[in-house]
Protein backbone atom coordinates (compact mmCIF):
# COMPACT_ATOMS: atom_id res chain seq x y z
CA UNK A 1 122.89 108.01 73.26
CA UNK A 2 123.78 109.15 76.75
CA UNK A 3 119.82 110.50 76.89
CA UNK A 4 118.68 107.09 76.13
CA UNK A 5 120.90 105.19 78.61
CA UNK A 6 120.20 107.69 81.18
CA UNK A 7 116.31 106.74 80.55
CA UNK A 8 116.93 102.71 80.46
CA UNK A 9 118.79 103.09 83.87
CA UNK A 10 115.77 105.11 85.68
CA UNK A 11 113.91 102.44 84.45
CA UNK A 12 115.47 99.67 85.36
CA UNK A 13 116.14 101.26 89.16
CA UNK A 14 112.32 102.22 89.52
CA UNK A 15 111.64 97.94 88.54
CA UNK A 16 114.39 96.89 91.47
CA UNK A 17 112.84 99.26 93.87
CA UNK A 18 108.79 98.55 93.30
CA UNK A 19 106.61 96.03 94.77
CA UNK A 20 106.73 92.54 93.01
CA UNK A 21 102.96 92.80 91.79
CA UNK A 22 103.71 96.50 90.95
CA UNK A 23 106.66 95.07 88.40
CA UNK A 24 104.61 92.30 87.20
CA UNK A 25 102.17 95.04 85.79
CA UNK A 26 104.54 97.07 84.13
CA UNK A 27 108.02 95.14 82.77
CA UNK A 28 105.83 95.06 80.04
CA UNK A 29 106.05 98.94 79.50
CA UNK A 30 109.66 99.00 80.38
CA UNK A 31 110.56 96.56 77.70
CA UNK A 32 108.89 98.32 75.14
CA UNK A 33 111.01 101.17 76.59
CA UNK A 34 114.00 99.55 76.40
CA UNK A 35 113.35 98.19 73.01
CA UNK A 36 112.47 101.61 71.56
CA UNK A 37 116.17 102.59 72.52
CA UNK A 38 118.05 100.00 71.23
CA UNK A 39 116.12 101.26 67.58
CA UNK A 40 117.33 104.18 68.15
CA UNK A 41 121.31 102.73 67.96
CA UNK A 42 121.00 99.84 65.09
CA UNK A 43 117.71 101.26 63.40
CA UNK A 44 114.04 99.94 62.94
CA UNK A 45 113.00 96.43 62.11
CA UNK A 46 112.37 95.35 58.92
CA UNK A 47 108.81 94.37 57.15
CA UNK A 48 105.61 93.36 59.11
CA UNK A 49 107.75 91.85 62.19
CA UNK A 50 108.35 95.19 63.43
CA UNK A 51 104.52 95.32 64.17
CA UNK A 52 104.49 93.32 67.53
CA UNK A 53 102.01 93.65 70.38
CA UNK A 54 101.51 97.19 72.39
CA UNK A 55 102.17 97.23 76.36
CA UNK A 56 99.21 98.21 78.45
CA UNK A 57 100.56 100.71 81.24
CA UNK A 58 98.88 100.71 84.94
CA UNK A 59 95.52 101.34 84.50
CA UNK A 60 94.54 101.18 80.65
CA UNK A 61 92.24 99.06 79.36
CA UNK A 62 92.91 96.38 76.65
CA UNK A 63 92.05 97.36 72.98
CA UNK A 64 92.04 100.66 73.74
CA UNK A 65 95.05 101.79 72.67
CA UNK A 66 95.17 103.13 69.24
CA UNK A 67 97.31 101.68 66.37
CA UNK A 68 99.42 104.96 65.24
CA UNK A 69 101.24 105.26 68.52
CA UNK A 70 102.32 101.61 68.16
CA UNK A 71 103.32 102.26 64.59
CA UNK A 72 105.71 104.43 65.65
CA UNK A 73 107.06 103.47 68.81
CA UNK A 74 108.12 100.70 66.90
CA UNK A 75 109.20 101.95 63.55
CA UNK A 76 107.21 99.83 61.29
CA UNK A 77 108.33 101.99 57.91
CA UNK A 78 105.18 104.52 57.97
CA UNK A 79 107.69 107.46 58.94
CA UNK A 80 108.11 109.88 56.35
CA UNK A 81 110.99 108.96 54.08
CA UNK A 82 110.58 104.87 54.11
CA UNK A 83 111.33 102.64 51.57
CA UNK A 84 108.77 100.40 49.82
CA UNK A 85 110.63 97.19 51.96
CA UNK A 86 109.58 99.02 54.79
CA UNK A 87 113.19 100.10 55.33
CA UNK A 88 113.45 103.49 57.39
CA UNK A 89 115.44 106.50 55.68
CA UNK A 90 117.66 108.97 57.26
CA UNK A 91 114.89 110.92 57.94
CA UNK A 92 112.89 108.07 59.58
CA UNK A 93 115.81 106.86 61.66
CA UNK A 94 115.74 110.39 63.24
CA UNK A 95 111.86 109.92 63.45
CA UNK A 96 112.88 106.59 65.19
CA UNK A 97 115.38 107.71 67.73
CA UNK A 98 113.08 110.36 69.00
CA UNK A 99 110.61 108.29 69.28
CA UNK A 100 112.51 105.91 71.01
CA UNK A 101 113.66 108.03 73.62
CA UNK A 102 109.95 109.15 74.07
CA UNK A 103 108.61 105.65 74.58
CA UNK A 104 111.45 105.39 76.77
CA UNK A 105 110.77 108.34 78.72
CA UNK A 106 107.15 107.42 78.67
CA UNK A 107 107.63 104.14 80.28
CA UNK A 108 110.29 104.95 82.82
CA UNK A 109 107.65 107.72 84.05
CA UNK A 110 104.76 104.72 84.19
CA UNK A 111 106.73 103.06 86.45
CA UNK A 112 107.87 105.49 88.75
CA UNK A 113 104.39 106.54 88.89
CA UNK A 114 103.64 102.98 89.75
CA UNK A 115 106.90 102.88 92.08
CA UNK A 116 105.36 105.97 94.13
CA UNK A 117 102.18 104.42 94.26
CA UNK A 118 103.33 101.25 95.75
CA UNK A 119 105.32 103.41 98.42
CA UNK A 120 102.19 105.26 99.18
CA UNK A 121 100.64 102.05 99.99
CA UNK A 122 103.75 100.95 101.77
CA UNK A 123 103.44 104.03 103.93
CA UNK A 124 99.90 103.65 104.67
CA UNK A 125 100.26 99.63 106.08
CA UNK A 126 102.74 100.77 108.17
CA UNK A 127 100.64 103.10 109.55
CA UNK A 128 97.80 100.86 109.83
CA UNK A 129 100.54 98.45 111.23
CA UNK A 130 101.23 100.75 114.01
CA UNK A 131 97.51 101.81 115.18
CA UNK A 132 96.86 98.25 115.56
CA UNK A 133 99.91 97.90 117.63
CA UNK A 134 99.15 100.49 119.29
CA UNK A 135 95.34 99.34 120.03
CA UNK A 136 96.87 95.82 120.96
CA UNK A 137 99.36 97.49 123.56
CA UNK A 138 97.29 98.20 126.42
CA UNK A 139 95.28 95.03 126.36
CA UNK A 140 98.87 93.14 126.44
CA UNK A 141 99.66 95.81 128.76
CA UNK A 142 96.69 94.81 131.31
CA UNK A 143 96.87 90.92 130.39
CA UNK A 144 100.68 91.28 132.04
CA UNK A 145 99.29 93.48 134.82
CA UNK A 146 96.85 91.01 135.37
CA UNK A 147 98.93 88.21 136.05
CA UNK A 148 101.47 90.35 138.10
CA UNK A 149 98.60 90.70 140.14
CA UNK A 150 97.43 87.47 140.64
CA UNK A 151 100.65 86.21 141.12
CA UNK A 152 101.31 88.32 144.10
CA UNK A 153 97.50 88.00 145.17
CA UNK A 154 98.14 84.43 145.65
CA UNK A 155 101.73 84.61 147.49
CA UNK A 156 100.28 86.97 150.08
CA UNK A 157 97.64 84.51 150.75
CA UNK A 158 100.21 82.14 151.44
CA UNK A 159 99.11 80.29 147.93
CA UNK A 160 100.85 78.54 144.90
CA UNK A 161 99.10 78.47 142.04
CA UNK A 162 97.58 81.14 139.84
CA UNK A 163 94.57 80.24 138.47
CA UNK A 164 93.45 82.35 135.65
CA UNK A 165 91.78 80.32 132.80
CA UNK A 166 88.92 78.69 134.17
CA UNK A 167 86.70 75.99 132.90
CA UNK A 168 83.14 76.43 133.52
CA UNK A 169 81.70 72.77 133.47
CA UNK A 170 77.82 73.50 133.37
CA UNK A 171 75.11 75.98 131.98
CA UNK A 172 72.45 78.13 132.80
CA UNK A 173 71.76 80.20 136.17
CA UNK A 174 74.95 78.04 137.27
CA UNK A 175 77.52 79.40 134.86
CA UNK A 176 75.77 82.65 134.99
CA UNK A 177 76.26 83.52 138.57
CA UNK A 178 79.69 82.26 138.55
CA UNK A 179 80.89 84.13 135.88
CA UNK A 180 79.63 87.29 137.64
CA UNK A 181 80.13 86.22 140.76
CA UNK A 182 83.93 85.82 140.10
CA UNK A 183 84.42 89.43 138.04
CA UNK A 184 82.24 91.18 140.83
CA UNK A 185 85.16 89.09 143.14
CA UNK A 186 87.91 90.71 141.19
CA UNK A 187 87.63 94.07 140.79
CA UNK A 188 86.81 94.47 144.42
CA UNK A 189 89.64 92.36 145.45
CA UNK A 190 91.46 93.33 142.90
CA UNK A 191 90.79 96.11 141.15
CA UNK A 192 90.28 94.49 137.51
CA UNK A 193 87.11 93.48 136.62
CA UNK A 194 88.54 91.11 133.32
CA UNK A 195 91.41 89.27 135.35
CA UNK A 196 90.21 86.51 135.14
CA UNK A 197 89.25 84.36 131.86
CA UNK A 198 86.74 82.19 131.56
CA UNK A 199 86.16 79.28 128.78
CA UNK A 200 82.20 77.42 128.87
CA UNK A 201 81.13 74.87 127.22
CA UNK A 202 77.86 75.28 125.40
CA UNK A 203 75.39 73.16 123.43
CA UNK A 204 73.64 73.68 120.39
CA UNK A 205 70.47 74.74 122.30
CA UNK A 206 72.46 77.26 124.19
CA UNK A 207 73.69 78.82 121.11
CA UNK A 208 70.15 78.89 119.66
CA UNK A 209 68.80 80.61 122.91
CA UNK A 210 71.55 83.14 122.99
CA UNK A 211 72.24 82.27 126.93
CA UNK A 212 73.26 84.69 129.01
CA UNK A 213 76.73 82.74 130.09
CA UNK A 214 77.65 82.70 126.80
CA UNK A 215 78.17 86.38 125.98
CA UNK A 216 79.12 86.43 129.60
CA UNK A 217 82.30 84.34 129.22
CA UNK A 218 85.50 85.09 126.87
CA UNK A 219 85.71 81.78 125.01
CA UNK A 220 83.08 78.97 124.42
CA UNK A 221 83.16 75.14 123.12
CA UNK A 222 80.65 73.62 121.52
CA UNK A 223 79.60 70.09 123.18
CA UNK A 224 76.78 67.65 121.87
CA UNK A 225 73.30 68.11 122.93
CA UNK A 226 70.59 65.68 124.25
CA UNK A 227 71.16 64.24 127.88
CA UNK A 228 73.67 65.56 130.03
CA UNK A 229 75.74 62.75 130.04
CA UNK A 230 76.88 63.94 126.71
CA UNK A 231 78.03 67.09 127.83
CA UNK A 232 77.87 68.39 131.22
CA UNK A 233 77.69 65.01 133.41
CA UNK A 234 80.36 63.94 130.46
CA UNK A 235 83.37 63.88 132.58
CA UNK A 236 86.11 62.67 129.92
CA UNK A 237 84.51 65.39 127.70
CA UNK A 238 85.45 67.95 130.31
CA UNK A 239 88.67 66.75 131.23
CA UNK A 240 89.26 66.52 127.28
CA UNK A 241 88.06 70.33 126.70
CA UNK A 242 89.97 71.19 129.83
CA UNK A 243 93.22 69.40 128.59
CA UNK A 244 92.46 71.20 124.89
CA UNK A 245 91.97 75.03 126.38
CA UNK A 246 95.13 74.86 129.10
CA UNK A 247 93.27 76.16 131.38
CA UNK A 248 94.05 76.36 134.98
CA UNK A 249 91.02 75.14 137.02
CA UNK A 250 87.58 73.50 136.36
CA UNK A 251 84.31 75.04 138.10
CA UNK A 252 81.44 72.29 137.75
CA UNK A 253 78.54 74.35 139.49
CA UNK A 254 75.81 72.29 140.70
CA UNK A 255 74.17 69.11 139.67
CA UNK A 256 75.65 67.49 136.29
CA UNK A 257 78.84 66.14 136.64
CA UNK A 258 79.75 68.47 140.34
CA UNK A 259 78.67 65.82 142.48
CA UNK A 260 80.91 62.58 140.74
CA UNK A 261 84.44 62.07 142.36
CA UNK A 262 85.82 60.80 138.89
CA UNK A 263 85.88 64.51 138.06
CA UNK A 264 88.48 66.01 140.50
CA UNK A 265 90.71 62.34 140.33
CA UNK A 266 91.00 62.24 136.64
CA UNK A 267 91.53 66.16 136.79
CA UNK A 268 93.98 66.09 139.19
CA UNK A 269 95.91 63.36 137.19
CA UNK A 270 96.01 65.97 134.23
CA UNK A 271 97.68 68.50 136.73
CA UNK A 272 94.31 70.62 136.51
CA UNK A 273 92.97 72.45 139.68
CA UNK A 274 89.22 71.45 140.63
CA UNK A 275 87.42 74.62 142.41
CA UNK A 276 85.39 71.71 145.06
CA UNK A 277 85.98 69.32 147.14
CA UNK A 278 88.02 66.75 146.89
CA UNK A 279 87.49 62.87 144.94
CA UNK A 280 87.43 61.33 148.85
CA UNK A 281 85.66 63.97 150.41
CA UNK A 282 82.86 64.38 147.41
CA UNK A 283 82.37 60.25 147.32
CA UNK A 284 81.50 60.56 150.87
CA UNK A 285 79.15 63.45 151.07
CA UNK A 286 77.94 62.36 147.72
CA UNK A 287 76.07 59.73 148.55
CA UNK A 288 72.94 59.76 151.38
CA UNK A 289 73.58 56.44 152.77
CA UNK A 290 77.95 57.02 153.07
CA UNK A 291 76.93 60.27 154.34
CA UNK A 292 74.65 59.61 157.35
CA UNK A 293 77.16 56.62 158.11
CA UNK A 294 79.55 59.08 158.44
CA UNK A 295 77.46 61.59 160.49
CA UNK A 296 76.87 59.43 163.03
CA UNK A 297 80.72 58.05 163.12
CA UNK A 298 81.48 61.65 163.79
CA UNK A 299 78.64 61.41 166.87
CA UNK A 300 75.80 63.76 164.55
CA UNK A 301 72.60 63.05 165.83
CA UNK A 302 70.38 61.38 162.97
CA UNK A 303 66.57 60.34 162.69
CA UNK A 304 65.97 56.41 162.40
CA UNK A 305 66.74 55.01 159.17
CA UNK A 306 67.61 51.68 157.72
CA UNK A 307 71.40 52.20 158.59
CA UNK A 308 70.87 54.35 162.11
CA UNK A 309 73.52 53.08 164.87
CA UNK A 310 76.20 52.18 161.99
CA UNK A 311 79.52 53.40 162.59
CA UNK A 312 82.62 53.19 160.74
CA UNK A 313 86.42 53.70 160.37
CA UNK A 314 87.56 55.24 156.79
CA UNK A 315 89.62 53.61 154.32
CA UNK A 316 92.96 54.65 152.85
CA UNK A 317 90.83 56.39 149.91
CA UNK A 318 88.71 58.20 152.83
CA UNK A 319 85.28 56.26 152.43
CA UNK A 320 83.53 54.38 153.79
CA UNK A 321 84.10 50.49 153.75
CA UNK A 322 81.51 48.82 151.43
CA UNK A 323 80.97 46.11 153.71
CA UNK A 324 79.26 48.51 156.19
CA UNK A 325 77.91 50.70 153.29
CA UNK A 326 75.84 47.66 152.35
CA UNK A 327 74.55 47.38 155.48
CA UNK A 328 72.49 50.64 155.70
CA UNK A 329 70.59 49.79 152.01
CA UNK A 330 67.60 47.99 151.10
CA UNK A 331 68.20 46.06 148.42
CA UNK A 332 64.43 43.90 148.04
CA UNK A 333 60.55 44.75 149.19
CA UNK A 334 61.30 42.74 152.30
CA UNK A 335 63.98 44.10 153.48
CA UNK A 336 62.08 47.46 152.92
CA UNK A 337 59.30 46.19 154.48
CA UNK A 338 61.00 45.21 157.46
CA UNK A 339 63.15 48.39 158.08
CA UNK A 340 59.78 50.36 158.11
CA UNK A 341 58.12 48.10 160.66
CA UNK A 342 61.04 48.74 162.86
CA UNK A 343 60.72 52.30 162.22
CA UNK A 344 57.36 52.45 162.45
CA UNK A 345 54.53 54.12 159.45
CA UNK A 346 54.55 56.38 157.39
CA UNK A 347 58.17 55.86 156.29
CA UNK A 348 59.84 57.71 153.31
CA UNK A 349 61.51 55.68 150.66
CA UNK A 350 64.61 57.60 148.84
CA UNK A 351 67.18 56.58 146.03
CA UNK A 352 70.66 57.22 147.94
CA UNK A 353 72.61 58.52 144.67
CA UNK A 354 69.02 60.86 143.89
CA UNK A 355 69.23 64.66 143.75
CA UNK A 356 66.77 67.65 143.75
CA UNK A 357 63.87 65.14 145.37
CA UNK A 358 64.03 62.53 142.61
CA UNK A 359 63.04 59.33 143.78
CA UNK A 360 61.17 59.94 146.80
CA UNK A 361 58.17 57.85 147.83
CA UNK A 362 55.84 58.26 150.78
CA UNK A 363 54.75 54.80 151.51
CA UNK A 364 52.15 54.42 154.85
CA UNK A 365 51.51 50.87 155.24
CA UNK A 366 52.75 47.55 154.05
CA UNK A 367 50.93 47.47 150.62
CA UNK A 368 52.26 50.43 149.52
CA UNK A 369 56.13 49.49 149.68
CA UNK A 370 55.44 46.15 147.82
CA UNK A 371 53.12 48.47 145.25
């Protein structure tokens, strides 16, 4: 008796002290276990219902097991010495109590086995747990060197703001040269090389081709293709991504959405940094017509055009007033017409908002304007 309870307790501290899957594979084993020992105190069960189902231990297959060791694990009345009821004899309940204390045995070993497994496992996570940690350490190590860095980069220099996630707002040889640009910047001014991170955004045809910014940067969006006011002339869309990624400053490059003063005003209203000029500034300069006007206010020397000898005082905003912006454009063929006859032929006709040479026209006498 003492045997058997001794058994049923090593049992049932091995199923508090195994993993949860681990006892869900093997109560089944410990039951029988503990049901072969309570046979052995108030005998075997009676007629067929003695013959229930067998417990598969860890790693057996199902219908495998063979029907004798069932038979007398649970004392169905095939032990020498039992009655034609099926009722066990003195020599059967012996029979019965040994084999109880077996079974027990057998499954209290099963799931220690199991228990020592599961440790096993337990031991290696934890030291899978700790390479990892200890692979993650110095890149949390450098990320906090990094910003110690930066921080007291910027208060030497008399600065306030750390910028360290940065927003590249166009593709290309653009976002290319500033991403290396800016990491060639940093480890000679700094001394790290990946200070600095940098998010792009990146169209479906810049995925397909692989670009070189891409693999370049730490982190990219993907924005809609087709036109690049859908993407990179798309100034909610930036200011959107910007808002989404936290990051500290936009870069816009050249061309796209770099030369619009929305950009820097709408970002500034989000409490994001624009690396450029500023909204007044860039709505000046932006613009040929605003920026000759303001040339010549600041006494710059300037070849005749259709607003030379226009001068002007700048608003509040820091433009120029519209009243005297209209003043240097052609707005019809005759106006045109007459601005080149003052000028004298040939005379070069240019968009004022056009970039990279769109929308120039050499025109050398009268029928070519009106054509």
């Amino acid at each position: 008796l003492k045997c058997t309870q001794l058994v049923c307790w090593v049992a049932a501290r091995a199923l508090r002290s195994m993993p949860a899957m681990s006892k869900m594979r093997n109560s089944a084993a410990a039951c029988v276990a503990g049901a072969a020992a309570v046979e052995s105190l108030c005998g075997a069960p009676v007629g067929p219902q003695a013959l229930v189902g067998f417990a598969l231990a860890p790693g057996s297959t199902p219908g495998l097991a063979a029907q004798p060791p069932r038979q007398a694990l649970r004392g169905a009345g095939t032990e020498a010495g039992a009655s034609k009821d099926g009722a066990a004899g003195p020599p059967a309940a012996v029979g019965v109590a040994a084999t109880a204390v077996a079974g027990a045995a057998l499954g209290a070993a099963a799931v220690v086995g199991s228990t020592r497994g599961g440790r096993q496992a337990a031991r290696r996570s934890k030291k899978a747990a700790r390479f990892v940690s200890m692979l993650e350490q110095p890149a949390a190590a450098e990320a906090k060197l990094g910003i110690e860095v930066l921080e007291r980069y910027v208060k030497e220099k008399g600065g306030n703001r750390v910028l360290k996630r940065i927003l590249i707002a166009n593709n290309g040889m653009a976002a290319t040269k500033a991403i290396i640009s800016m990491k060639q910047w940093a480890y000679l001014e700094l001394g790290l090389e990946n200070i600095l991170e940098f998010i792009v955004m990146a169209t479906r045809d810049d995925l397909d081709a692989n670009a070189e910014f891409i693999r370049l940067a730490d982190t990219f969006i993907e924005v809609p293709s087709g036109k690049n006011i859908f993407n990179y002339a798309n100034v909610d869309l930036i200011c959107e991504t910007a808002k989404a990624q936290k990051v500290d400053a936009v870069w816009p490059g050249w061309g796209h959405a770099s030369e619009n003063p929305e950009l820097p005003k709408k970002l500034k209203a989000l409490d994001i940094a624009f690396i450029g000029p500023t909204s007044n500034v860039m709505s000046v300069l932006g613009d040929k017509i605003a920026a000759n006007i303001l040339a010549q206010t600041a006494g710059v020397p300037s070849i005749p055009w259709s607003g030379d000898g226009l001068t002007a005082d700048l608003t509040d905003e820091g433009t120029i007033p519209d009243e005297t912006f209209k003043k240097g454009c052609v707005f019809t063929a005759a106006d045109a017409i007459a601005c080149a006859e003052r000028i004298g032929y040939p005379v070069m006709v240019k968009a004022s908002e056009g970039g990279g040479g769109k929308g120039i026209r050499m025109c050398a006498s009268k029928e070519e304007i009106e054509a």
